[in-house]
N, C-alpha and C. Protein backbone atom coordinates (compact mmCIF):
# COMPACT_ATOMS: atom_id res chain seq x y z
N UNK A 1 18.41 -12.78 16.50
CA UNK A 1 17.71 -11.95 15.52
C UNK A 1 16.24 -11.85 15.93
N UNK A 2 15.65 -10.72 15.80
CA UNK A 2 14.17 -10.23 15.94
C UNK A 2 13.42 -11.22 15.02
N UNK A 3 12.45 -11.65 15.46
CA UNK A 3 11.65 -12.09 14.58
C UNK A 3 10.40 -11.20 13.85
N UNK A 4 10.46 -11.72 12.48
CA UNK A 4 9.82 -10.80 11.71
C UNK A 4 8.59 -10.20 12.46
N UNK A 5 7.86 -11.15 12.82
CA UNK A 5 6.07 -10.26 13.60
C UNK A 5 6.42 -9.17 14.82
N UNK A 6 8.09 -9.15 15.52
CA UNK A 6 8.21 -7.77 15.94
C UNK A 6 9.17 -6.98 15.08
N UNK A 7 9.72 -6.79 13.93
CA UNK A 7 10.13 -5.69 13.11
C UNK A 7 9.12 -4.87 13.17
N UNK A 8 9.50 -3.43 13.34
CA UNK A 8 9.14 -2.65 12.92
C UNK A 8 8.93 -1.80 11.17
N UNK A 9 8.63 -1.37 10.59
CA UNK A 9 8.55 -1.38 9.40
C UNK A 9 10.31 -1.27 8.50
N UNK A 10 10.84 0.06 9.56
CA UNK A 10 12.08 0.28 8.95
C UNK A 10 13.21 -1.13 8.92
N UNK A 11 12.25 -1.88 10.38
CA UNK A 11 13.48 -2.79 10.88
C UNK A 11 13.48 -4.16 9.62
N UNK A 12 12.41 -4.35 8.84
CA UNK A 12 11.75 -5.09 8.10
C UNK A 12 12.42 -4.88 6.69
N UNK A 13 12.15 -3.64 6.39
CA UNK A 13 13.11 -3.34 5.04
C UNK A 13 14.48 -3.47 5.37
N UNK A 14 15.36 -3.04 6.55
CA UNK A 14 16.73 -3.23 7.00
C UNK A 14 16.77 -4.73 6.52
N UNK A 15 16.03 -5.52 6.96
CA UNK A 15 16.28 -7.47 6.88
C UNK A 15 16.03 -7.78 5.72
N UNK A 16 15.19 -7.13 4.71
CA UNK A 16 15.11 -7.57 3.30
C UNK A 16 15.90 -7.29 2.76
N UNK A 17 16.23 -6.11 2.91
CA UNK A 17 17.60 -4.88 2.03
C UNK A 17 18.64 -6.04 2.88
N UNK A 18 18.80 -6.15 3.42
CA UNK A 18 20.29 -6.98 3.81
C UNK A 18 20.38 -8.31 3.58
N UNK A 19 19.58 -9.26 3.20
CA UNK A 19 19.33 -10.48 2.63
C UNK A 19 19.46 -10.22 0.98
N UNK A 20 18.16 -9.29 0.44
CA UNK A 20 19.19 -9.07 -1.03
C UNK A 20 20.39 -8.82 -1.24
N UNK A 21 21.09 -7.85 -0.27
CA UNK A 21 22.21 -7.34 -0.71
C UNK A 21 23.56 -8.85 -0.65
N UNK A 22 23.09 -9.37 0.25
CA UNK A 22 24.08 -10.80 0.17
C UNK A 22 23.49 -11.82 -0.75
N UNK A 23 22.38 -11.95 -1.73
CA UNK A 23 22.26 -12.10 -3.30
C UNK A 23 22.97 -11.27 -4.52
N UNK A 24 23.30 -10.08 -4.07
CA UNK A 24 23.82 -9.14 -5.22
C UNK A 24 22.84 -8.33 -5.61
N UNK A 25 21.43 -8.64 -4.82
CA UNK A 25 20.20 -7.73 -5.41
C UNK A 25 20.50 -6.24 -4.57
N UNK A 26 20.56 -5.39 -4.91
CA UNK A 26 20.73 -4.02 -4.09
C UNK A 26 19.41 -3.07 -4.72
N UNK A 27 18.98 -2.94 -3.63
CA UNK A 27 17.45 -1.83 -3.63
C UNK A 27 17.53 -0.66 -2.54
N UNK A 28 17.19 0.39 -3.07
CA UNK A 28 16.65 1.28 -2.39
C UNK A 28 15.08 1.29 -1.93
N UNK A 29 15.21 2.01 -0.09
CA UNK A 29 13.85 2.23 0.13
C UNK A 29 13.50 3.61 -0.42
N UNK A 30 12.10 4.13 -0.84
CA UNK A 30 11.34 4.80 -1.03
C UNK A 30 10.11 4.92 -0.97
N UNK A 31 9.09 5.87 -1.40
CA UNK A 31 7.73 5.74 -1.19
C UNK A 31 7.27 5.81 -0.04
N UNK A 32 6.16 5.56 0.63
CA UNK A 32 5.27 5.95 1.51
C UNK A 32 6.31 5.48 3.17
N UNK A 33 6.77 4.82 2.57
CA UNK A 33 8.07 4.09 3.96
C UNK A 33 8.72 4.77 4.07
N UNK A 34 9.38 5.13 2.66
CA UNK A 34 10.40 6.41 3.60
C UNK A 34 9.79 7.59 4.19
N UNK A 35 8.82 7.98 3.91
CA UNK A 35 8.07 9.28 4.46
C UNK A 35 7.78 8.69 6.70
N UNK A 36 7.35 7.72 6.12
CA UNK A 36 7.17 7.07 7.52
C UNK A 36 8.63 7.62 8.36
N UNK A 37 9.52 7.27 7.64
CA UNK A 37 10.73 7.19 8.56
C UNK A 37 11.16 8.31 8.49
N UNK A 38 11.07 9.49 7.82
CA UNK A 38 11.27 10.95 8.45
C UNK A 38 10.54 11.77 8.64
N UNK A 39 9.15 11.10 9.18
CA UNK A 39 8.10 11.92 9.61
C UNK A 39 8.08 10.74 10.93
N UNK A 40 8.71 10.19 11.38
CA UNK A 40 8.67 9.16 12.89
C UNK A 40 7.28 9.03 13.01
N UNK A 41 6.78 8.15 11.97
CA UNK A 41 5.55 7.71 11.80
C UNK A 41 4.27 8.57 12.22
N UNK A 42 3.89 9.65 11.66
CA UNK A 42 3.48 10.88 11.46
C UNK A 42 2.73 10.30 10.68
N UNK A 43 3.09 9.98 9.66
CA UNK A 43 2.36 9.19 8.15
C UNK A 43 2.70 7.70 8.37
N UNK A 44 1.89 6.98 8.39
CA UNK A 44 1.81 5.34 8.29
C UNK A 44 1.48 4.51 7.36
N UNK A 45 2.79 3.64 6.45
CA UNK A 45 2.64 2.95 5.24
C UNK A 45 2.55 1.47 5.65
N UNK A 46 1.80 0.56 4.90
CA UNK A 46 1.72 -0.41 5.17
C UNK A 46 2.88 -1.02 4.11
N UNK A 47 2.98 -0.15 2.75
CA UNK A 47 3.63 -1.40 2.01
C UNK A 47 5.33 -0.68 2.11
N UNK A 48 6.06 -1.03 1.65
CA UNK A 48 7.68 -0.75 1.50
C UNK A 48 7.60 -1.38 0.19
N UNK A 49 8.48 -0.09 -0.57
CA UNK A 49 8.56 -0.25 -1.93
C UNK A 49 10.01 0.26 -2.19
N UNK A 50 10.80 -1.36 -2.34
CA UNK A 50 12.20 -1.26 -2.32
C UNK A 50 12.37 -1.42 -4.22
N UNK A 51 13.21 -0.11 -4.10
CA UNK A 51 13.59 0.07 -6.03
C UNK A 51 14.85 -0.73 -6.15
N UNK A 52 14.65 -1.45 -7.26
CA UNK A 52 16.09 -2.06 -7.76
C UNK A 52 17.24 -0.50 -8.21
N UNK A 53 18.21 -1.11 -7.85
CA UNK A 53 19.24 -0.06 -8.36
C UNK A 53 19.56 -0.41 -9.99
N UNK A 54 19.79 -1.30 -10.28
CA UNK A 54 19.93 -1.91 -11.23
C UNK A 54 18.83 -2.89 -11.86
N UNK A 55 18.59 -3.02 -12.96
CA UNK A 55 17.93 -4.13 -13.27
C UNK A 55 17.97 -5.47 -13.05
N UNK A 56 17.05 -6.20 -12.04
CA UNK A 56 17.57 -7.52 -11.74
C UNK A 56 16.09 -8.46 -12.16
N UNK A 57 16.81 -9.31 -12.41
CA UNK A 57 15.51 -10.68 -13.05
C UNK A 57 14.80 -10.69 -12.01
N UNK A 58 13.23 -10.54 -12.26
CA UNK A 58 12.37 -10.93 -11.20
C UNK A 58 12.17 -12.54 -10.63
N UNK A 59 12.61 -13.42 -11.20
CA UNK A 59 12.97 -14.41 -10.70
C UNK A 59 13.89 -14.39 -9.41
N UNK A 60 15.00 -13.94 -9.75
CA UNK A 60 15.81 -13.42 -8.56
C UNK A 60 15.36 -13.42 -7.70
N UNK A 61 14.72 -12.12 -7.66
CA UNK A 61 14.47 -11.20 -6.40
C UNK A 61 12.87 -12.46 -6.14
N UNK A 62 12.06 -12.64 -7.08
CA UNK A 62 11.39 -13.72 -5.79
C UNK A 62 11.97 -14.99 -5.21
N UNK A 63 12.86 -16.03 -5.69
CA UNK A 63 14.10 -16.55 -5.11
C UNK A 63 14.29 -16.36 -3.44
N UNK A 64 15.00 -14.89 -3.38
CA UNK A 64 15.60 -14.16 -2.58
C UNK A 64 14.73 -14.58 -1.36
N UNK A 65 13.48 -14.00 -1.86
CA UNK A 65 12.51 -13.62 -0.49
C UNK A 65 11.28 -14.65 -0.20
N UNK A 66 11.50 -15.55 -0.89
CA UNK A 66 11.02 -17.11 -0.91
C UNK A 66 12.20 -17.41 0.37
N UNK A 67 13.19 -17.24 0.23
CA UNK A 67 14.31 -18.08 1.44
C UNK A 67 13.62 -17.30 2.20
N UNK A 68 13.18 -16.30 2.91
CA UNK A 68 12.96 -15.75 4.07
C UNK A 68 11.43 -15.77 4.10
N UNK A 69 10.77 -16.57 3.58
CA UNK A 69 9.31 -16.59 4.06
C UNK A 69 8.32 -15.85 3.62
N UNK A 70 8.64 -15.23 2.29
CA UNK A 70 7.98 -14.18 1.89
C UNK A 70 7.45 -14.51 -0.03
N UNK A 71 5.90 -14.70 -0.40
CA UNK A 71 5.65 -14.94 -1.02
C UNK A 71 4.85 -13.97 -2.32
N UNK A 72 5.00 -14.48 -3.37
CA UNK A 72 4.57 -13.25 -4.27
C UNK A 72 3.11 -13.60 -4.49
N UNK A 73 2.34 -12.42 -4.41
CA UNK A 73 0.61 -12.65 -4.98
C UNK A 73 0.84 -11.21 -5.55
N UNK A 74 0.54 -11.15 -6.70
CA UNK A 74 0.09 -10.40 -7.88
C UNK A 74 1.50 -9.35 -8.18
N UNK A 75 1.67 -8.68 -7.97
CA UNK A 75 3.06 -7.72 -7.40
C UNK A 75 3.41 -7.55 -6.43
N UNK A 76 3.05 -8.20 -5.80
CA UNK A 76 3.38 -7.79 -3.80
C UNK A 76 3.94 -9.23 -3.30
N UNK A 77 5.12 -8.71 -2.88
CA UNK A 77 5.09 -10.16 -1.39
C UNK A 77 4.45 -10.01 0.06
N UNK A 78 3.99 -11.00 0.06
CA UNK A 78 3.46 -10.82 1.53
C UNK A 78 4.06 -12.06 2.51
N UNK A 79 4.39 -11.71 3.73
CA UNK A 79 4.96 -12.79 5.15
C UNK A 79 3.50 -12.76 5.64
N UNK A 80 2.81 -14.04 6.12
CA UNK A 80 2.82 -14.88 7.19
C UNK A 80 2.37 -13.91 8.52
N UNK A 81 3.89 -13.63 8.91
CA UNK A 81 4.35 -12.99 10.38
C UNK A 81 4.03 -11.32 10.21
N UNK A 82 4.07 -10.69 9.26
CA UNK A 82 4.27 -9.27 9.06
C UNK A 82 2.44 -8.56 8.10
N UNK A 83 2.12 -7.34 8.64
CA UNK A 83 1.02 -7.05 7.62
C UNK A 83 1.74 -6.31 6.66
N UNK A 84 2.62 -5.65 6.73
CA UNK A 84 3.73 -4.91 5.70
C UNK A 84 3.60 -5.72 4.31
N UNK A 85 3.42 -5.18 3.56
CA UNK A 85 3.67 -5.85 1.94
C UNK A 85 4.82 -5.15 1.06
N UNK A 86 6.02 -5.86 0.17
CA UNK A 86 7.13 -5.59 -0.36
C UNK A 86 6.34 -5.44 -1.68
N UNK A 87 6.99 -4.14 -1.80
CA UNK A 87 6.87 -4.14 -3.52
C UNK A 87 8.34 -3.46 -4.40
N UNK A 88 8.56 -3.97 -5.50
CA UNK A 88 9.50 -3.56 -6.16
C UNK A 88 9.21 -2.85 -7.25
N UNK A 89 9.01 -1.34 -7.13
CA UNK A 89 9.33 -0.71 -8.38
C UNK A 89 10.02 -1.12 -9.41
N UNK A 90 10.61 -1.30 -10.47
CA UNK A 90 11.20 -0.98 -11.09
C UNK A 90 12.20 0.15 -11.08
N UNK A 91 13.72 -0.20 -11.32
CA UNK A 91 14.21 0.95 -11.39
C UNK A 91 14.26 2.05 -12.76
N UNK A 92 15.16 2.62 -13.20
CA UNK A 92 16.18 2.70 -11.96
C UNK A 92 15.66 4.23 -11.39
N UNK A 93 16.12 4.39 -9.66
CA UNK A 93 15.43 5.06 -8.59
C UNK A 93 16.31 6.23 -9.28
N UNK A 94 15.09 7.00 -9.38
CA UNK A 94 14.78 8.78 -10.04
C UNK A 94 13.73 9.14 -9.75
N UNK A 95 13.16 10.29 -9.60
CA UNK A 95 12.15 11.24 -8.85
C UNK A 95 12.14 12.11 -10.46
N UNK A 96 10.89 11.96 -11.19
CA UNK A 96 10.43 12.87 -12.30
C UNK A 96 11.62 12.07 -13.28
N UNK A 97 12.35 13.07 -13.80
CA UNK A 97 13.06 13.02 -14.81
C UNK A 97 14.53 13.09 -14.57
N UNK A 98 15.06 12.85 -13.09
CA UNK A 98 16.12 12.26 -12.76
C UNK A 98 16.63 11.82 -11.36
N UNK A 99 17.73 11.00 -11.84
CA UNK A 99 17.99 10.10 -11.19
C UNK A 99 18.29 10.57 -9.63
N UNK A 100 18.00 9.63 -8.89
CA UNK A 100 18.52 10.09 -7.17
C UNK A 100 20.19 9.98 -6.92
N UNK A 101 20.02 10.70 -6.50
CA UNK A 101 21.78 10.95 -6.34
C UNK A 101 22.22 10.64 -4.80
N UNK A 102 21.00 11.06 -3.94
CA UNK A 102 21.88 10.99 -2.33
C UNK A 102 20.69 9.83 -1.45
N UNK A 103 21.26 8.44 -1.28
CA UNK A 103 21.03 7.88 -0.57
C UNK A 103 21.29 7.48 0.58
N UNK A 104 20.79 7.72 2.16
CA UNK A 104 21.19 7.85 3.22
C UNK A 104 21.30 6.02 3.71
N UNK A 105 22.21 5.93 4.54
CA UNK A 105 22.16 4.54 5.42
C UNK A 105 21.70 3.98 6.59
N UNK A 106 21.27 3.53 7.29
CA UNK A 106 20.73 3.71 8.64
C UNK A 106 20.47 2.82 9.12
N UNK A 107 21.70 2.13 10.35
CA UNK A 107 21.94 0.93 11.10
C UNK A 107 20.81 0.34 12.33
N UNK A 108 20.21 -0.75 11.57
CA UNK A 108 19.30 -1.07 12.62
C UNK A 108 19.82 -2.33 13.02
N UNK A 109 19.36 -2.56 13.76
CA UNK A 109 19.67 -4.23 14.44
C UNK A 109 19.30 -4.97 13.32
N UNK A 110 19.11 -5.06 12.42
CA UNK A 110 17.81 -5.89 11.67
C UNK A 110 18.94 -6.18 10.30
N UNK A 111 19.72 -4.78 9.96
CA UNK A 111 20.97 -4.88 8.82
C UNK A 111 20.76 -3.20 8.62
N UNK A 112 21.34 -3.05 7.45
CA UNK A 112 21.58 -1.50 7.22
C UNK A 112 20.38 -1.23 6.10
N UNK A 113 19.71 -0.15 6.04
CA UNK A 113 18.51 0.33 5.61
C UNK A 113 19.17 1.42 4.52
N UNK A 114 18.71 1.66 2.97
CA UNK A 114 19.36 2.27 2.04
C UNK A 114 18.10 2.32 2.08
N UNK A 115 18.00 4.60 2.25
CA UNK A 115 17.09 5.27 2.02
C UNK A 115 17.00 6.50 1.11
N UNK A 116 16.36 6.76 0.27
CA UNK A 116 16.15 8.23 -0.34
C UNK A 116 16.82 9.09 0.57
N UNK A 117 17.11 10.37 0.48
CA UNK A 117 17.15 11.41 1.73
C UNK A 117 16.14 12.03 1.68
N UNK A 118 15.81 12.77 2.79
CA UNK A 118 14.99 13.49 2.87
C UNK A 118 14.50 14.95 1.41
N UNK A 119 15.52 15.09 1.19
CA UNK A 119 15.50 16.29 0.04
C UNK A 119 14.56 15.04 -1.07
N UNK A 120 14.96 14.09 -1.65
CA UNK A 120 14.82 13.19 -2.41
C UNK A 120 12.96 12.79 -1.76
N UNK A 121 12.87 12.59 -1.02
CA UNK A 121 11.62 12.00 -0.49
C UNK A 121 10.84 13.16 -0.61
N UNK A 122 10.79 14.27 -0.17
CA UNK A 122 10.02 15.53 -0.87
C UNK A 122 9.89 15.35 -2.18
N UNK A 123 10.76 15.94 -2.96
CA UNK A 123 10.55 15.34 -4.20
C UNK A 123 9.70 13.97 -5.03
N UNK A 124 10.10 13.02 -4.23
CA UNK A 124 9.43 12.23 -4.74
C UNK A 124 7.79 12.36 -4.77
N UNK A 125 7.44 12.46 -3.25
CA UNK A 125 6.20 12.91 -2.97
C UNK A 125 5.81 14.15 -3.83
N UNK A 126 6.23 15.20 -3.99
CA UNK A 126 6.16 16.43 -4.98
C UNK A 126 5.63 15.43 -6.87
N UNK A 127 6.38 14.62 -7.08
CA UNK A 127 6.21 13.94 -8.26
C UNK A 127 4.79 13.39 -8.43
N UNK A 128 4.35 12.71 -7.27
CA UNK A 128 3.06 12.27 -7.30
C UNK A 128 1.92 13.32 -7.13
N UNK A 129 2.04 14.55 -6.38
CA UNK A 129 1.48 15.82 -6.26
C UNK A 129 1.30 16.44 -8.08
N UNK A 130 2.28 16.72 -8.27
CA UNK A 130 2.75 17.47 -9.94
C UNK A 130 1.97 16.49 -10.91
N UNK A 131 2.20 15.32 -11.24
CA UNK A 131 1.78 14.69 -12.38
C UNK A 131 0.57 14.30 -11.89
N UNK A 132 -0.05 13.98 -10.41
CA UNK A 132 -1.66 13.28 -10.39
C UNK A 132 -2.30 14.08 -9.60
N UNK A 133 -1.66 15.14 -9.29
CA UNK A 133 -2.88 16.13 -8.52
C UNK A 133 -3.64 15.30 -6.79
N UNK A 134 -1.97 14.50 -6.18
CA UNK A 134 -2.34 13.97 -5.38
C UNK A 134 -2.27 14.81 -3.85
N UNK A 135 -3.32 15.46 -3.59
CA UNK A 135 -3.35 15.87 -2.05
C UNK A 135 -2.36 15.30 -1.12
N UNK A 136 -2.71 14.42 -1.12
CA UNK A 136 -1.93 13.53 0.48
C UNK A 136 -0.54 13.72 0.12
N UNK A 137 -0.08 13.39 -0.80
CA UNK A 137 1.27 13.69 -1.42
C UNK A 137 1.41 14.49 -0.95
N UNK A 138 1.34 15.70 -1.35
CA UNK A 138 1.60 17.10 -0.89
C UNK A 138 1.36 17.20 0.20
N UNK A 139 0.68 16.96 1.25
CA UNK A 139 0.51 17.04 2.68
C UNK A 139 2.08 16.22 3.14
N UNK A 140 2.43 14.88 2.75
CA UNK A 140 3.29 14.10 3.08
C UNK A 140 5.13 15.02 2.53
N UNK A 141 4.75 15.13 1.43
CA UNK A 141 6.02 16.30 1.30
C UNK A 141 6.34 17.49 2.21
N UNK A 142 5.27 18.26 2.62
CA UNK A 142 5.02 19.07 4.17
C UNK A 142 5.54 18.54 4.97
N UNK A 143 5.00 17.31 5.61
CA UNK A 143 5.71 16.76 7.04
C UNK A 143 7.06 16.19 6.72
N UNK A 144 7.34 15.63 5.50
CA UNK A 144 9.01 15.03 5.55
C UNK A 144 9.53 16.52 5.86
N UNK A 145 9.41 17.31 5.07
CA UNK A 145 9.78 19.18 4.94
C UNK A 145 10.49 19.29 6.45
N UNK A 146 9.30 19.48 7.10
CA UNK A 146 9.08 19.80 8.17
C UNK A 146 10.14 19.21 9.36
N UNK A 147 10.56 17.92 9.29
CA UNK A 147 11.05 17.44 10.13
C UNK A 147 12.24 16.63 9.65
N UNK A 148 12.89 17.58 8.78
CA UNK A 148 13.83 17.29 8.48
C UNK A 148 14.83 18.08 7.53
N UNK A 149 15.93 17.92 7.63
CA UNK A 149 16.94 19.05 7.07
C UNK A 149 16.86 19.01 5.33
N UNK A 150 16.58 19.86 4.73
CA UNK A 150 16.32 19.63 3.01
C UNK A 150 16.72 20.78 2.68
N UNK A 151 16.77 20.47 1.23
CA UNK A 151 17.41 21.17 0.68
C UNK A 151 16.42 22.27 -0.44
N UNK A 152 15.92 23.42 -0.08
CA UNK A 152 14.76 23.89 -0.76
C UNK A 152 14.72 24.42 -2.27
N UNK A 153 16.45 24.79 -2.40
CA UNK A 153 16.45 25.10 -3.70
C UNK A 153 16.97 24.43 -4.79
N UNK A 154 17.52 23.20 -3.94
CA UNK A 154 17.58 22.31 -5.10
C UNK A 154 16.11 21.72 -5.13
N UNK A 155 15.32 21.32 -4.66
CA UNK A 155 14.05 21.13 -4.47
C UNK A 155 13.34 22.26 -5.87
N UNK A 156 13.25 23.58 -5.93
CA UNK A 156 12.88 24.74 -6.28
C UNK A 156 13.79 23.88 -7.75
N UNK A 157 14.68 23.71 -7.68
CA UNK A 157 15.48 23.27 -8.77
C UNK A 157 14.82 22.43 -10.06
N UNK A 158 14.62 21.55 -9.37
CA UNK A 158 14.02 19.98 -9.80
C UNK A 158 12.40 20.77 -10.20
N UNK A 159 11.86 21.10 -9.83
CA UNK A 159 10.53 21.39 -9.71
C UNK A 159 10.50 22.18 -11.08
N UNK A 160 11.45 23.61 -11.54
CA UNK A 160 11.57 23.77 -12.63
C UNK A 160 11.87 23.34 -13.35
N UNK A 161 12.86 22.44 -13.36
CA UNK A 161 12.90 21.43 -14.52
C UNK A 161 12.17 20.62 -14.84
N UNK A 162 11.41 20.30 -13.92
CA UNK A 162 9.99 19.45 -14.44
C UNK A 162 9.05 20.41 -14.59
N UNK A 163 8.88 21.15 -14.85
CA UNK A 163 7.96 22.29 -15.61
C UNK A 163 6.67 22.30 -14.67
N UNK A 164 7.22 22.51 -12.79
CA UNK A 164 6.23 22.72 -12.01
C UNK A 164 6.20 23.58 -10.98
N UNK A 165 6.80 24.65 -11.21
CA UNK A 165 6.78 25.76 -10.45
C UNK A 165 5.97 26.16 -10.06
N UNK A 166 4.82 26.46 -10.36
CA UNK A 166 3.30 26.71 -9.80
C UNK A 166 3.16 25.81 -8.29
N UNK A 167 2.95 24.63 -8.75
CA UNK A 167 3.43 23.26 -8.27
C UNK A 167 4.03 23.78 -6.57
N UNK A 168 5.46 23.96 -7.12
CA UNK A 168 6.28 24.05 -5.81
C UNK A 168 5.95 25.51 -5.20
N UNK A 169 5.56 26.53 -5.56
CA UNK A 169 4.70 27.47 -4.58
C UNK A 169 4.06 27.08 -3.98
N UNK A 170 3.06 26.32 -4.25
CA UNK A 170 2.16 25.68 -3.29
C UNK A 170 2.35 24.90 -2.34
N UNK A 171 3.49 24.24 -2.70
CA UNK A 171 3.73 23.52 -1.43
C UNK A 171 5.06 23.82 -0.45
N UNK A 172 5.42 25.30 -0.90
CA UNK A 172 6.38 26.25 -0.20
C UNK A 172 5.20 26.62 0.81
N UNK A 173 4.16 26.97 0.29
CA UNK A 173 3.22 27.69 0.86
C UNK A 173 2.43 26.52 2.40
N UNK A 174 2.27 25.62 1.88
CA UNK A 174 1.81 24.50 3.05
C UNK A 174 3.14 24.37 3.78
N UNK A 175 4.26 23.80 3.45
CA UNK A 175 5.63 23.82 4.35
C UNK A 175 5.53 24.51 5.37
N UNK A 176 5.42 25.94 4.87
CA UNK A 176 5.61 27.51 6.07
C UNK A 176 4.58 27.39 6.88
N UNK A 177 3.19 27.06 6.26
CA UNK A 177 2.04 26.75 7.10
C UNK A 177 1.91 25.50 8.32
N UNK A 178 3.10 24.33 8.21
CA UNK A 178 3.03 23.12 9.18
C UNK A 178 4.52 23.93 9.72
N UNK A 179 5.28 24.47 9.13
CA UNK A 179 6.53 25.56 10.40
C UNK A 179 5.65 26.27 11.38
N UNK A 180 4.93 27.11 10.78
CA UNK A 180 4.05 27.76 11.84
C UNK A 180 3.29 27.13 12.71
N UNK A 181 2.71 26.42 12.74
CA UNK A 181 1.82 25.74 13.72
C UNK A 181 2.16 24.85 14.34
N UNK A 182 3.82 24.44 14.65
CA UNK A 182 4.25 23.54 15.08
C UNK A 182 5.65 24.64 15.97
């Protein structure tokens, strides 16, 4: 087995996600990590923010990652070996006002990695754009866009139902703009 100070970020959540999952803790990756991983580090996250699927005692889950070297300061665990910091949302994993439906898998040496999809990771990023008027967001929804197969009108979908259509013009409009120049 790799040792943690050479994981790579994805390879890092693969070894956490697969150590919870043989506790019974099951999390999804999301947030700034998953953007990392379908923008092939385009965008660079330091923390990984694995969502419970279910509600699990935070005792647990620090338990869990106490066996593997990994300690809690304030909401974050931090390793020792790794600058990466774990954080756990709260679930349960939904983008706005509902729930994620398509989570992708992805076999690393490290264990198997449970990710948003790409359609889902737009969105998500779109969520932080819509409710906080976050730039980078929206730049980061562009490049997942961009480099990767999605789904635009369920995208267009979601966006009206969260009462942000304005919203998703705009960032139809940046999308076409990083197609073009690439």
């Amino acid at each position: 087995m790799k040792s943690i100070s050479k994981m790579t970020q994805a390879e890092l959540a693969a070894y956490v996600q697969s150590h919870l999952r043989d506790k019974k803790i099951n999390v999804t990756l999301s947030g700034g990590a998953a953007v990392s991983i379908y923008t092939v580090n385009k965008y660079v996250s330091a923390d990984v923010d694995l969502v419970e699927d279910t509600y699990v005692d935070r005792s647990k889950i620090k338990a869990a990652m106490e066996e593997i070297g990994f300690h809690e300061k304030n909401r974050y665990f931090t390793h020792s070996d790794t600058q990466h910091i774990i954080e756990f949302p709260s679930g349960p994993l939904s983008v706005g006002g509902e729930p994620i439906k398509h989570v992708n898998e992805i076999k690393y040496t490290t264990g198997i990695l449970r990710v948003i999809s790409p359609t889902d990771c737009v969105k998500d990023r779109l969520a932080a754009y819509y409710f906080w008027d976050d730039q980078q967001s929206l730049a980061q929804a562009a490049l997942v866009a961009m480099h990767n197969r999605i789904n635009v009108s369920e995208i267009k979908r979601w966006s009206q139902a969260e009462g942000k259509i304005e919203g998703f013009k705009i960032f139809l409009k940046q999308y076409n703009v990083e197609k073009q120049n690439h």
